[in-house]
Protein backbone atom coordinates (compact mmCIF):
# COMPACT_ATOMS: atom_id res chain seq x y z
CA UNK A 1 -61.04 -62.39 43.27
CA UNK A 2 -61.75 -62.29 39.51
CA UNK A 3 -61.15 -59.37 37.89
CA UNK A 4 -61.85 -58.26 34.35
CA UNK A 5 -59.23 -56.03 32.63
CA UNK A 6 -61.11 -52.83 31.48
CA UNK A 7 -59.01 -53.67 27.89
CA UNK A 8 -61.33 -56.08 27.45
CA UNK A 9 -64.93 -54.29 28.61
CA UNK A 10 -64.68 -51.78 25.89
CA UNK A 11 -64.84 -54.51 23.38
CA UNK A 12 -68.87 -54.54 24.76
CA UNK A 13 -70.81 -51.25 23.62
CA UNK A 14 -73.47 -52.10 25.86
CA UNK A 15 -73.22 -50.68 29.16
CA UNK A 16 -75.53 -53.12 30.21
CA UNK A 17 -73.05 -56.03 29.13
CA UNK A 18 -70.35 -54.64 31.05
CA UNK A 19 -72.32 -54.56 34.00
CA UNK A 20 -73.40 -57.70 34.59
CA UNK A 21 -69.91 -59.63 33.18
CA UNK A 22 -68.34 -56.95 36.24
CA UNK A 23 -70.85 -57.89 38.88
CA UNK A 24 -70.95 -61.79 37.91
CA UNK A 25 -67.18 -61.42 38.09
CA UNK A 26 -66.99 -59.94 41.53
CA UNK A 27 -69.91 -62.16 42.97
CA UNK A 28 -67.95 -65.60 41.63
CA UNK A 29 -64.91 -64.16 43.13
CA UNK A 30 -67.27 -63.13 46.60
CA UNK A 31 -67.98 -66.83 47.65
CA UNK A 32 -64.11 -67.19 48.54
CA UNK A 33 -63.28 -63.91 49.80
CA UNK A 34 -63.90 -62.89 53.51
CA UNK A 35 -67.02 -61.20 52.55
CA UNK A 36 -68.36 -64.74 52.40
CA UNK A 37 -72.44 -64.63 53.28
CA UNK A 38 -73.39 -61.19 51.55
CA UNK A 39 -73.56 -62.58 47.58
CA UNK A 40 -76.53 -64.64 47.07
CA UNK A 41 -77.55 -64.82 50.81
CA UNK A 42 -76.99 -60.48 50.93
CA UNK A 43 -80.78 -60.35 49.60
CA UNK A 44 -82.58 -61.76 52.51
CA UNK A 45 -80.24 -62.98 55.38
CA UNK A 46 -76.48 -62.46 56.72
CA UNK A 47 -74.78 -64.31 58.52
CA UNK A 48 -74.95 -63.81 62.62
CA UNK A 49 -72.01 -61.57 64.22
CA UNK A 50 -71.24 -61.23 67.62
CA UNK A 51 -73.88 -58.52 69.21
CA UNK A 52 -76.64 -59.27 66.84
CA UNK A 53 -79.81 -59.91 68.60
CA UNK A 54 -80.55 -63.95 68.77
CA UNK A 55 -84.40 -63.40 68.48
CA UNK A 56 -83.49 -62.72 64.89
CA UNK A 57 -82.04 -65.92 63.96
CA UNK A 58 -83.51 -68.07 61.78
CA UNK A 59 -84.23 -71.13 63.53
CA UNK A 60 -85.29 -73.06 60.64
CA UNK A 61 -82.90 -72.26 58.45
CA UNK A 62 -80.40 -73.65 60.97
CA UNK A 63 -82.06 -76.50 61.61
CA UNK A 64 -81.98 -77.37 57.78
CA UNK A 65 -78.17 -76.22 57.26
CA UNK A 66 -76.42 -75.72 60.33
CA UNK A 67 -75.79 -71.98 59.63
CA UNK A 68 -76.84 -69.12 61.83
CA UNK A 69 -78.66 -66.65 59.82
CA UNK A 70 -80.60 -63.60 61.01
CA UNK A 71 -83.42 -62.07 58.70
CA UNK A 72 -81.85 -58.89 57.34
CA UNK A 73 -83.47 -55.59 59.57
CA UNK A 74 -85.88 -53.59 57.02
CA UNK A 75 -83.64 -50.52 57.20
CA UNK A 76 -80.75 -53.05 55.77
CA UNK A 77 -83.68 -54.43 52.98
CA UNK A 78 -84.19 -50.84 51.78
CA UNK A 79 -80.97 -49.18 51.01
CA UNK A 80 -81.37 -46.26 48.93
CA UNK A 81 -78.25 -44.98 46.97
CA UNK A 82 -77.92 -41.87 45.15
CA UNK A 83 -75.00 -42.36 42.29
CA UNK A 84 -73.60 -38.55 41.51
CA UNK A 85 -72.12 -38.71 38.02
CA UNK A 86 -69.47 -36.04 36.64
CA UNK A 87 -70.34 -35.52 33.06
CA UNK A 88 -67.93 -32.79 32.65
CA UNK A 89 -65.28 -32.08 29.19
CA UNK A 90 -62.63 -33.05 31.72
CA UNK A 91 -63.58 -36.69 32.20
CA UNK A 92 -63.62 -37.01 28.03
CA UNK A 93 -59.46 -37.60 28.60
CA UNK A 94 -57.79 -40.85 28.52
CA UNK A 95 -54.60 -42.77 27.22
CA UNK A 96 -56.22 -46.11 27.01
CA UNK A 97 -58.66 -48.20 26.19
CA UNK A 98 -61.06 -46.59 27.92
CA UNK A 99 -61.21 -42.41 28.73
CA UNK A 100 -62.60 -41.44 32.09
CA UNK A 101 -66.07 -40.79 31.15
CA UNK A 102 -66.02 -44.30 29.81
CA UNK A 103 -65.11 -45.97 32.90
CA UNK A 104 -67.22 -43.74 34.81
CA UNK A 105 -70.40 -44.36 32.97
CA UNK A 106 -69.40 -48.21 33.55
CA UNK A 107 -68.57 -47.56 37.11
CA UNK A 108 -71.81 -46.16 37.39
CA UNK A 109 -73.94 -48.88 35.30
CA UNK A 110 -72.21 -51.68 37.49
CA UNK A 111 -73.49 -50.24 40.82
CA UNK A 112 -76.64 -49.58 39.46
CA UNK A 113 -77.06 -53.22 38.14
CA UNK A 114 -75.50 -54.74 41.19
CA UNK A 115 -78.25 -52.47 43.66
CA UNK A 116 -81.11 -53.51 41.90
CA UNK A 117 -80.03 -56.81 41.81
CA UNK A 118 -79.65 -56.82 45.70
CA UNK A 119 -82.95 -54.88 45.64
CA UNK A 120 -82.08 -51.78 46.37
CA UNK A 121 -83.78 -48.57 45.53
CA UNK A 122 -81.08 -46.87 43.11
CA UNK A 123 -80.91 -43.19 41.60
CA UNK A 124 -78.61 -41.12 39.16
CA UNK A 125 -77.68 -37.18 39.61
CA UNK A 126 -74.92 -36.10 36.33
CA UNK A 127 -73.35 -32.42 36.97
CA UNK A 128 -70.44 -30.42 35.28
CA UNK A 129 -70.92 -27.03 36.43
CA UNK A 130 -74.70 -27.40 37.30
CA UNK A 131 -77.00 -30.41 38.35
CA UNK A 132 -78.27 -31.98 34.95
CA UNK A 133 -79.94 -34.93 34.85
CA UNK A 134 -82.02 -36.07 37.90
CA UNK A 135 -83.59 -39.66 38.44
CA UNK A 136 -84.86 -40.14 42.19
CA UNK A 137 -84.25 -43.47 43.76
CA UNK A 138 -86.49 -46.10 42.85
CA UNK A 139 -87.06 -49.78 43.05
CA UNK A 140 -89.31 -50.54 40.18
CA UNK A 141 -89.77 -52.32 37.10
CA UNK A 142 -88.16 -50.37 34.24
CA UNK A 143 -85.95 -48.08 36.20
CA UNK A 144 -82.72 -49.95 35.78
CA UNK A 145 -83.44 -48.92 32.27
CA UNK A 146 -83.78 -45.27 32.47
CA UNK A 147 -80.96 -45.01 34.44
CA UNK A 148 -78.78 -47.01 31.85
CA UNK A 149 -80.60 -45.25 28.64
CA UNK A 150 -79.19 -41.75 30.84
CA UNK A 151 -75.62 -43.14 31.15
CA UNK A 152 -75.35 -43.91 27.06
CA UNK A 153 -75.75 -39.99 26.34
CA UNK A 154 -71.98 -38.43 25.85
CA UNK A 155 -71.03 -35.63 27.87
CA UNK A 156 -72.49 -32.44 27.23
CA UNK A 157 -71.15 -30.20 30.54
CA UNK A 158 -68.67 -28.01 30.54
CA UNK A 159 -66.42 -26.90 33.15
CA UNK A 160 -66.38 -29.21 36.67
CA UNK A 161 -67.98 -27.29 39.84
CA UNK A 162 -68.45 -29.51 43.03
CA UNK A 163 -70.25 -27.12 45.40
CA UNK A 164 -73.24 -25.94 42.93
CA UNK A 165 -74.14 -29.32 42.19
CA UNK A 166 -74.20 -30.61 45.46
CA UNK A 167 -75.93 -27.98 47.17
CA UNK A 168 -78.62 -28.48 44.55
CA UNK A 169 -78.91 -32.51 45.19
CA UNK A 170 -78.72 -31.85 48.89
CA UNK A 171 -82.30 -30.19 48.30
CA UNK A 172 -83.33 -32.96 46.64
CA UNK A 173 -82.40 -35.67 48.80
CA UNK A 174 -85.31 -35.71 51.76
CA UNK A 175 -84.73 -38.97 53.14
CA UNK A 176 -81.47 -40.79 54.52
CA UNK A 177 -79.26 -43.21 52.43
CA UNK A 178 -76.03 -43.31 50.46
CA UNK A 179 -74.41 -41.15 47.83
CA UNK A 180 -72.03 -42.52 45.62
CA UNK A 181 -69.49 -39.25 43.99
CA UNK A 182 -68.18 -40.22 40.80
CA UNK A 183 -65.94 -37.36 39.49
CA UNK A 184 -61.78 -36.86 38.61
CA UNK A 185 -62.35 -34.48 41.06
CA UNK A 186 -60.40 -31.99 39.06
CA UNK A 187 -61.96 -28.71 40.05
CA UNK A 188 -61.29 -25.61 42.77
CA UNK A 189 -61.79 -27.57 46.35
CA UNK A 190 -62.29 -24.26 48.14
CA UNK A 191 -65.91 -25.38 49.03
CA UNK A 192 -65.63 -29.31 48.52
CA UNK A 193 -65.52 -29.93 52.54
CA UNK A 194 -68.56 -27.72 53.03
CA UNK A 195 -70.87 -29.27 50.83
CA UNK A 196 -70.10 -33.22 51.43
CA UNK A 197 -70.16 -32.13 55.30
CA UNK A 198 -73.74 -30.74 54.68
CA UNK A 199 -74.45 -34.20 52.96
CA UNK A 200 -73.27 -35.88 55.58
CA UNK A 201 -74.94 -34.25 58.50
CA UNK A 202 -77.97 -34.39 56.49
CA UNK A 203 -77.32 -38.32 57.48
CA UNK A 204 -76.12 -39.39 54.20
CA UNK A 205 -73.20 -42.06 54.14
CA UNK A 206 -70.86 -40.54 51.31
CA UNK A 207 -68.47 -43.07 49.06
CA UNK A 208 -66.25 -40.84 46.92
CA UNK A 209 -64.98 -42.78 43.68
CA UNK A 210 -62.07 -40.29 42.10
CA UNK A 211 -61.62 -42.04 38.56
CA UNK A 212 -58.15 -41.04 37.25
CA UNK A 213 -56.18 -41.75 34.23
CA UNK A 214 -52.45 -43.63 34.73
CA UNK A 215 -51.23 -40.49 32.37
CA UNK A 216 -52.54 -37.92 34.79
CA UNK A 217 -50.16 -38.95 37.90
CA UNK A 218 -47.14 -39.04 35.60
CA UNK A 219 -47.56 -36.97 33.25
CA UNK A 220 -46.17 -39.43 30.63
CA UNK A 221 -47.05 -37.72 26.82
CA UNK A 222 -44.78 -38.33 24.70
CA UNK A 223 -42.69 -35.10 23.31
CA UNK A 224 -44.11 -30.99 23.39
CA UNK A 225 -47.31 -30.67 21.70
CA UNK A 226 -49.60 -28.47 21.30
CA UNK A 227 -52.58 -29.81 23.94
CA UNK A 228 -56.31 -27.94 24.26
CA UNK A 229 -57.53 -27.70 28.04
CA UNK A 230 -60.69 -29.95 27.61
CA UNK A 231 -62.94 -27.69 29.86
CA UNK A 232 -62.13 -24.39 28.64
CA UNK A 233 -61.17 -24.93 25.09
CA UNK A 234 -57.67 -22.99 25.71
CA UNK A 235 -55.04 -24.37 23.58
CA UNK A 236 -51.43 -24.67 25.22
CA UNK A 237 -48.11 -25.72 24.14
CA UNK A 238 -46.43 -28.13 26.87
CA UNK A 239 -43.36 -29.93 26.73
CA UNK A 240 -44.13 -32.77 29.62
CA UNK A 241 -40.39 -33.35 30.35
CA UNK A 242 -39.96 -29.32 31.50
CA UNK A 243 -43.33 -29.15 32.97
CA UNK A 244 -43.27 -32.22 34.76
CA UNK A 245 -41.35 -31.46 38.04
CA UNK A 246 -43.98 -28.68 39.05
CA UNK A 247 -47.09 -30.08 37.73
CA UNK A 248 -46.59 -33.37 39.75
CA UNK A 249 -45.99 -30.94 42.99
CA UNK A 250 -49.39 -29.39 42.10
CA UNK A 251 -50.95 -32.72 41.80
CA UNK A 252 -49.92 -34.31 44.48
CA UNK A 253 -50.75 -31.49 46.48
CA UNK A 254 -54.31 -31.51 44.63
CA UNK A 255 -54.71 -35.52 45.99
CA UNK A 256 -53.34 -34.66 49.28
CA UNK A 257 -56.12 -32.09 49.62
CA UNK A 258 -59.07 -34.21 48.88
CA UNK A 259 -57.81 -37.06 50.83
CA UNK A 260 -57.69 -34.65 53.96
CA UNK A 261 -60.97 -33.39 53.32
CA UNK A 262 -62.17 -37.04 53.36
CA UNK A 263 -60.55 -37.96 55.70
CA UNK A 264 -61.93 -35.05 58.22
CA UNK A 265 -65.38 -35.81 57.33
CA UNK A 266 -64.92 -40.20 57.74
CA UNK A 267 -65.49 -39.98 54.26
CA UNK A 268 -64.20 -43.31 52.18
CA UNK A 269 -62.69 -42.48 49.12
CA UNK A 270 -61.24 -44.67 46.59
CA UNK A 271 -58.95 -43.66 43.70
CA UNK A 272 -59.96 -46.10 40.85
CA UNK A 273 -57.58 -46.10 37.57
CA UNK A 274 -58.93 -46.39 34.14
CA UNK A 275 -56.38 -49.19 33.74
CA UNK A 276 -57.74 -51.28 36.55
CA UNK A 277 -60.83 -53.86 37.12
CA UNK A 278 -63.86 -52.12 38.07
CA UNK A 279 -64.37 -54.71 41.23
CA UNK A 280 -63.08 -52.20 43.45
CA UNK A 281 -66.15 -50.03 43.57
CA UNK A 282 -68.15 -53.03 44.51
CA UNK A 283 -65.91 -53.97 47.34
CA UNK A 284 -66.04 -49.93 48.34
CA UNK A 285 -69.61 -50.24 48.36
CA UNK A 286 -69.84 -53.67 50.66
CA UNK A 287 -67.48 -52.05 53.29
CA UNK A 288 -68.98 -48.58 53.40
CA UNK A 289 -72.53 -50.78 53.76
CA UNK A 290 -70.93 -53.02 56.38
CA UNK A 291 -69.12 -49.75 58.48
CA UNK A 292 -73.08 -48.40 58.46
CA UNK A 293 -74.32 -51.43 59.51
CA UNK A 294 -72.19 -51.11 62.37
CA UNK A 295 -73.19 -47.78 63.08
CA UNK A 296 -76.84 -48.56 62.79
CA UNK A 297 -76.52 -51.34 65.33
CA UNK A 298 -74.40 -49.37 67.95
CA UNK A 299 -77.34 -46.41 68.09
CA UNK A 300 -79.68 -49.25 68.23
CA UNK A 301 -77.60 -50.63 71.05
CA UNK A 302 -78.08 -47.23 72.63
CA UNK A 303 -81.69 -46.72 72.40
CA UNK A 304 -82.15 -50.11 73.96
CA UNK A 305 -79.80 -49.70 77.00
């Protein structure tokens, strides 16, 4: 699949840009993967599975091409997706070309672009310690542009706090759909499984996208400095080499945590690096739509029998 290096994408400014060179990328590279049938065709038609209902085929459009068809359901026509962006100090780090509050924000603009393209209804939530910014899912003329006009303001939180924010979108979010976590993640995970359980038995499907820096997972700085905790302002001198052995225990331990937590809840999470191509998150997206499609026909299947 073709994948463009994130080096690269920073040369753009626009958010905008980046969006659509990412999701042109990954639908080029689409026609000759195995999720062959869901670019172009993904709008109005996939391709017939095994336990789809035949009254659904197009007959027409067979007749004309040879290739069964079925008219997408309207439940799969209206997706809504709720992106959750961490704005917090924390995600201002990086060691590349791009921090992780760059890539979010790009992560965010590319599923935003690629949604509405697909027609989708599409909404942003940013939180550091608090929810901040709110823009309800919509599929409208205009509202690909406030959501990318939101995305171009730096950070202003603070600290990171998962279970505040949440609880406060959770009130917010009255009908079913997806929600889309962006966030390093770095923050206490006392009450993390809590709150995405009560998003998820509020019938939300939950993608968690942990953006991490290369530099975080080895700790590779350079010689002792004196560094400033972005979050709290704190300043502390570390030598990397003597801290190293013990911070990567507490990291790993840190990873190992969430990943149990998703895992518990049939969460997917994906760690994305601010080092790799972006195409990842649109691949998350397809399979997390494609597991709930399957879930959507099997209670179907149910109600019917």
């Amino acid at each position: 699949m073709h994948s463009i290096d994130p080096n690269a994408l920073v040369q753009l400014k626009s958010l905008e840009l980046r969006a659509k060179f990412v999701v042109e990328g990954f639908l080029t590279g689409l026609n000759r993967s195995p999720y062959h049938g869901f670019s172009v065709e993904f709008t109005e038609y996939r391709q017939y599975t095994q336990g789809d209902d035949p009254r659904y085929l197009d007959w027409r459009l067979y007749a004309r091409t040879d290739r069964d068809y079925i008219k997408r359901f309207e439940d799969e026509t209206n997706l809504r997706c709720q992106l959750l962006l961490d704005v917090s100090k924390s995600m201002a780090f990086g060691s590349g070309a791009m921090n992780k509050s760059d890539y979010a924000r790009t992560l965010a603009a590319t599923l935003a672009y690629f949604l509405t393209l697909q027609r989708d209804a599409v909404g942003l939530a940013t939180f550091s310690a608090d929810l901040e910014e709110f823009i309800p899912t919509r599929y409208r003329a205009g509202h690909l542009r406030r959501i990318l006009v939101t995305l171009e303001k730096s950070p202003q939180g603070a600290s990171t706090l998962l279970a505040k924010p949440l609880e406060q979108l959770a009130e917010r979010l009255v009908r079913r759909g997806m929600l889309v976590l962006i966030s390093d993640l770095l923050a206490p995970l006392e009450t993390l499984e809590v709150s995405l359980g009560s998003l998820a038995a509020r019938g939300q499907e939950v993608l968690v996208l942990q953006v991490v820096d290369p530099a975080e997972e080895t700790l590779e700085l350079g010689g002792p400095e004196l560094f400033e905790d972005l979050e709290t302002g704190r300043q502390l001198y570390v030598d990397p080499a003597a801290a190293r052995s013990s911070y990567l225990a507490r990291w790993k331990a840190h990873q190992a945590a969430i990943e149990g937590i998703c895992s518990r809840l049939g969460i997917t999470r994906t760690v994305l690096r601010t080092n790799e191509p972006l195409d990842q998150s649109l691949s998350s997206l397809l399979r997390l739509r494609l597991q709930g499609r399957g879930v959507s026909r099997a209670r179907a299947g149910r109600r019917l029998a």
